[in-house]
Protein backbone atom coordinates (compact mmCIF):
# COMPACT_ATOMS: atom_id res chain seq x y z
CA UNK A 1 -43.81 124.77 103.92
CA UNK A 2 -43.21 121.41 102.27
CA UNK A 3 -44.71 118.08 103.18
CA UNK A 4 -42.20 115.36 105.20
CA UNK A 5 -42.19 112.42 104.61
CA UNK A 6 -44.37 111.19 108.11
CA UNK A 7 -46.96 113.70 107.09
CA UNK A 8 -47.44 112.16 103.90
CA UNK A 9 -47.19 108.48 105.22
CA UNK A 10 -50.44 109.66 107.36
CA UNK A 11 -52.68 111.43 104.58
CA UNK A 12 -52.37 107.74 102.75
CA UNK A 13 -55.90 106.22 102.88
CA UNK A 14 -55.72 102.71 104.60
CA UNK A 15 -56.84 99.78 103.30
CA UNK A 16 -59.12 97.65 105.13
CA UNK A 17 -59.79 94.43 105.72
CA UNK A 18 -62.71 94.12 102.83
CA UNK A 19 -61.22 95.86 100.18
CA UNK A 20 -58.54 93.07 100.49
CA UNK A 21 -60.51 90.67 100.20
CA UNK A 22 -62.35 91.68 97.39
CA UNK A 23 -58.98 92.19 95.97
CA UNK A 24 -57.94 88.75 96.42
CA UNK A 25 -61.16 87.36 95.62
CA UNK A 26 -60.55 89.17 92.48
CA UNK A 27 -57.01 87.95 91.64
CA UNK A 28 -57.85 84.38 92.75
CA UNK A 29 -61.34 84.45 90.21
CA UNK A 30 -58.55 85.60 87.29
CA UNK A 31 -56.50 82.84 88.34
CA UNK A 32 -58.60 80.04 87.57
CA UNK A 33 -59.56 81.13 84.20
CA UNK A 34 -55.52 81.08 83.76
CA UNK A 35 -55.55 77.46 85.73
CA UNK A 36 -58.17 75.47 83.92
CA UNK A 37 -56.83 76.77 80.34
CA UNK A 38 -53.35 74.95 81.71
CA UNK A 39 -54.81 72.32 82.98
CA UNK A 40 -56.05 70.70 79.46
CA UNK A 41 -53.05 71.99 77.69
CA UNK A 42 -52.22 68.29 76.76
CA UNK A 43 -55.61 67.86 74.96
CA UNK A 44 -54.45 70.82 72.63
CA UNK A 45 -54.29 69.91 69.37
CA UNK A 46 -50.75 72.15 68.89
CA UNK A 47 -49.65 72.53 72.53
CA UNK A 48 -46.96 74.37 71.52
CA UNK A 49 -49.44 77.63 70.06
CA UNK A 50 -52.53 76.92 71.42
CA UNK A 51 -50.94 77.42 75.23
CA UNK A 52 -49.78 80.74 74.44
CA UNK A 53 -53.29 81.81 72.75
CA UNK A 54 -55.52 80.10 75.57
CA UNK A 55 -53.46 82.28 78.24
CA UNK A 56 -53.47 85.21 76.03
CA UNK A 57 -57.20 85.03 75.68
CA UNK A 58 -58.23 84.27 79.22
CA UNK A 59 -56.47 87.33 80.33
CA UNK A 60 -58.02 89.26 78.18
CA UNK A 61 -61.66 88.03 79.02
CA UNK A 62 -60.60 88.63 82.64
CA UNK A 63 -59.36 92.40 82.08
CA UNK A 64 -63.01 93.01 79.71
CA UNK A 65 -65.06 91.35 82.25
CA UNK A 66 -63.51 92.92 85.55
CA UNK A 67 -63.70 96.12 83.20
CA UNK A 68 -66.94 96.21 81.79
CA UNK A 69 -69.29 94.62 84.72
CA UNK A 70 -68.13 96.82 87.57
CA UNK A 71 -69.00 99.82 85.36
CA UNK A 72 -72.29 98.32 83.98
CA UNK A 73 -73.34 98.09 87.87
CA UNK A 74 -72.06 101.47 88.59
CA UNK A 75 -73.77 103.04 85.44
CA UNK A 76 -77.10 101.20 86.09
CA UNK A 77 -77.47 101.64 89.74
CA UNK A 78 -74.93 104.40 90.73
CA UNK A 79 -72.97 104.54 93.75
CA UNK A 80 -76.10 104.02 96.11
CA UNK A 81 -77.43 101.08 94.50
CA UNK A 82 -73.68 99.10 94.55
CA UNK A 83 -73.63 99.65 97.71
CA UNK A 84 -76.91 98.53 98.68
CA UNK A 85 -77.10 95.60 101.17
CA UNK A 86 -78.98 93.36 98.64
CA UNK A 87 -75.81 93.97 96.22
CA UNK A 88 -73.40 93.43 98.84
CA UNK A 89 -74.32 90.59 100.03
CA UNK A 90 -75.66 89.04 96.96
CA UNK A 91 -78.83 88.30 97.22
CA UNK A 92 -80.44 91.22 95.55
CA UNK A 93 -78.16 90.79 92.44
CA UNK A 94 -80.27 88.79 89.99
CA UNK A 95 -82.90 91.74 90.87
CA UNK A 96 -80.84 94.35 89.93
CA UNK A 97 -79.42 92.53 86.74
CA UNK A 98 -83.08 91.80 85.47
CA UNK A 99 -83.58 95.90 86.11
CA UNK A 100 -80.53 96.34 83.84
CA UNK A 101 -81.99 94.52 80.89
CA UNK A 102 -85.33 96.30 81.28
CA UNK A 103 -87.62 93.72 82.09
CA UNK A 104 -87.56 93.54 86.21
CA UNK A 105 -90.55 91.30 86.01
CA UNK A 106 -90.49 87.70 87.76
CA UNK A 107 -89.66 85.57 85.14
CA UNK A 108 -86.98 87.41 84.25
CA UNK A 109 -85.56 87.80 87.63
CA UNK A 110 -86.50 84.04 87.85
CA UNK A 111 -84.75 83.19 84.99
CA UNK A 112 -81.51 84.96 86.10
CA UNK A 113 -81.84 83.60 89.09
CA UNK A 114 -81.41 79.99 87.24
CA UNK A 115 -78.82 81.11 84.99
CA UNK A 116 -76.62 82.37 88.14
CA UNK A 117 -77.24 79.10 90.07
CA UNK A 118 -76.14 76.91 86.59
CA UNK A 119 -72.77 79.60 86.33
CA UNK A 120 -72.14 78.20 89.77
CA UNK A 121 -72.47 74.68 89.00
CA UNK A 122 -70.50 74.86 85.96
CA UNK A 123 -68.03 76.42 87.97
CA UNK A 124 -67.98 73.36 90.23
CA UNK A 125 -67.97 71.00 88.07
CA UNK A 126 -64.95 72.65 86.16
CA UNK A 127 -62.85 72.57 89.55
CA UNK A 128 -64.05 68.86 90.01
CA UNK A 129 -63.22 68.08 86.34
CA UNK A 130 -59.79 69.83 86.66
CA UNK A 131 -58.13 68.65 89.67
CA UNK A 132 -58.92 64.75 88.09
CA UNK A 133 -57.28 66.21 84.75
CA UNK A 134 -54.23 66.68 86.98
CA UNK A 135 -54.29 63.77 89.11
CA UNK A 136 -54.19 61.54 85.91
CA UNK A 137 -52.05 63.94 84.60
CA UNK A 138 -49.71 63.45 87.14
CA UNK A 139 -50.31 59.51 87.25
CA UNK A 140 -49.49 59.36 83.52
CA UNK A 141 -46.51 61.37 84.32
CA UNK A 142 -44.96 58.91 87.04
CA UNK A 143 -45.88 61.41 90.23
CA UNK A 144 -49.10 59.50 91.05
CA UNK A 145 -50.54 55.91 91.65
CA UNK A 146 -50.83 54.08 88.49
CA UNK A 147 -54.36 53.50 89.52
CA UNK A 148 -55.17 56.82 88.68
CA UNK A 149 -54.19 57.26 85.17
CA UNK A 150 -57.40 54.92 83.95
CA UNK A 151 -59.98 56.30 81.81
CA UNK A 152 -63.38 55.76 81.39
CA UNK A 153 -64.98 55.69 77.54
CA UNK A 154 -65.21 59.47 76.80
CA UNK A 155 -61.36 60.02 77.80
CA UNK A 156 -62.10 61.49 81.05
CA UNK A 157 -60.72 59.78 84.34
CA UNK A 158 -62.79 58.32 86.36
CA UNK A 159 -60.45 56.63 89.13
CA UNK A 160 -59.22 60.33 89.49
CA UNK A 161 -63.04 61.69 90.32
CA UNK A 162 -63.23 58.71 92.51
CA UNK A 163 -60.26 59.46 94.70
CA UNK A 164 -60.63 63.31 94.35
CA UNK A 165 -64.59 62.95 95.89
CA UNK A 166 -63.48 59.99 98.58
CA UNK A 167 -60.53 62.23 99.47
CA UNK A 168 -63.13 65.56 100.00
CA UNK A 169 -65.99 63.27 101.73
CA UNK A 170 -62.64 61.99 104.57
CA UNK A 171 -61.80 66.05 104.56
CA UNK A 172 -65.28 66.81 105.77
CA UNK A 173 -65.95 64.27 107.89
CA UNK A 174 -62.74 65.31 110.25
CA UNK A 175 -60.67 62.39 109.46
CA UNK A 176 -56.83 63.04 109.23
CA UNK A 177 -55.57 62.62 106.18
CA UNK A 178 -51.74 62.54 106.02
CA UNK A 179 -51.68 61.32 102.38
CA UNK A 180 -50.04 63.30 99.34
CA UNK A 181 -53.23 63.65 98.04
CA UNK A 182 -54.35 66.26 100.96
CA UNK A 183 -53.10 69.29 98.83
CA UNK A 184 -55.14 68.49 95.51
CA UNK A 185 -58.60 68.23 97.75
């Protein structure tokens, strides 16, 4: 007797709450690489090309790295091991990547350890040093305070950084904030 149509509805595994969220966390982590190669397109040297091949690129880091790491975990530590609380919720991670390149001692968890903490800072400091690229982007443009399209000697803006960070600090400190600015903090 064939399948209907409710019966097949029901055999369709549900997706919970975590495995969307790790999907989102996972579009959202591709999107920035797509986002900051955008952001400097006007310090290209041909915008015109160089657009195109940053985007082209950055997608295809993001397909080899969501590719290749998931199945380096797997094939290192096998179902179990990803799913081990220390992997789950993070903490156990420079451990297990210090196992996969055969030392597992302390200075080599140590040292991953370090490099994990600097991949997070660099991350930072790449949000920080593109939502100034676009608020003097966007002063240059017209859309912004003139105030904001100043530069400091290395070509960066610092009036941007300035605003961005004062904005943030007013953010956490409960203050409203009713400016334009609110969406770029």
């Amino acid at each position: 007797m064939p399948e209907t149509r409710r019966q097949r509805r029901r055999a369709r595994p549900r997706l919970d709450s975590a495995q969307a969220a790790v999907g989102f966390f996972i579009a959202a982590w591709s999107a920035y690489a797509f986002e900051t190669a955008i952001c400097y397109t006007s310090e290209f040297r041909d915008p015109g090309t160089d657009t195109y091949k940053a985007i082209l690129y950055s997608g295809l880091l993001c397909i080899a790295v969501y590719t290749l790491v998931p199945l380096s975990f797997q094939g290192a530590l096998g179902l179990a091991g990803v799913m081990a609380p220390g992997i789950v919720d993070g903490s156990g991670v420079a451990q297990a990547m210090a196992g996969m390149v055969g030392g597992g001692g302390a200075f080599v968890t140590n040292l991953l350890v370090v490099m994990l903490l600097l991949a997070l800072m660099l991350a930072i400091t790449t949000a920080m040093a593109g939502s100034s690229r676009t608020l003097y982007q966007g002063s240059v443009d017209g859309w912004l305070p003139r105030y904001l399209n100043h530069v400091n000697k290395n070509g960066a803006g610092g009036d941007p950084v300035a605003t961005r960070n004062g904005l943030r600090r007013r953010r956490h400190l409960g203050l409203k904030d009713n400016s334009p600015f609110r969406s770029v903090c």
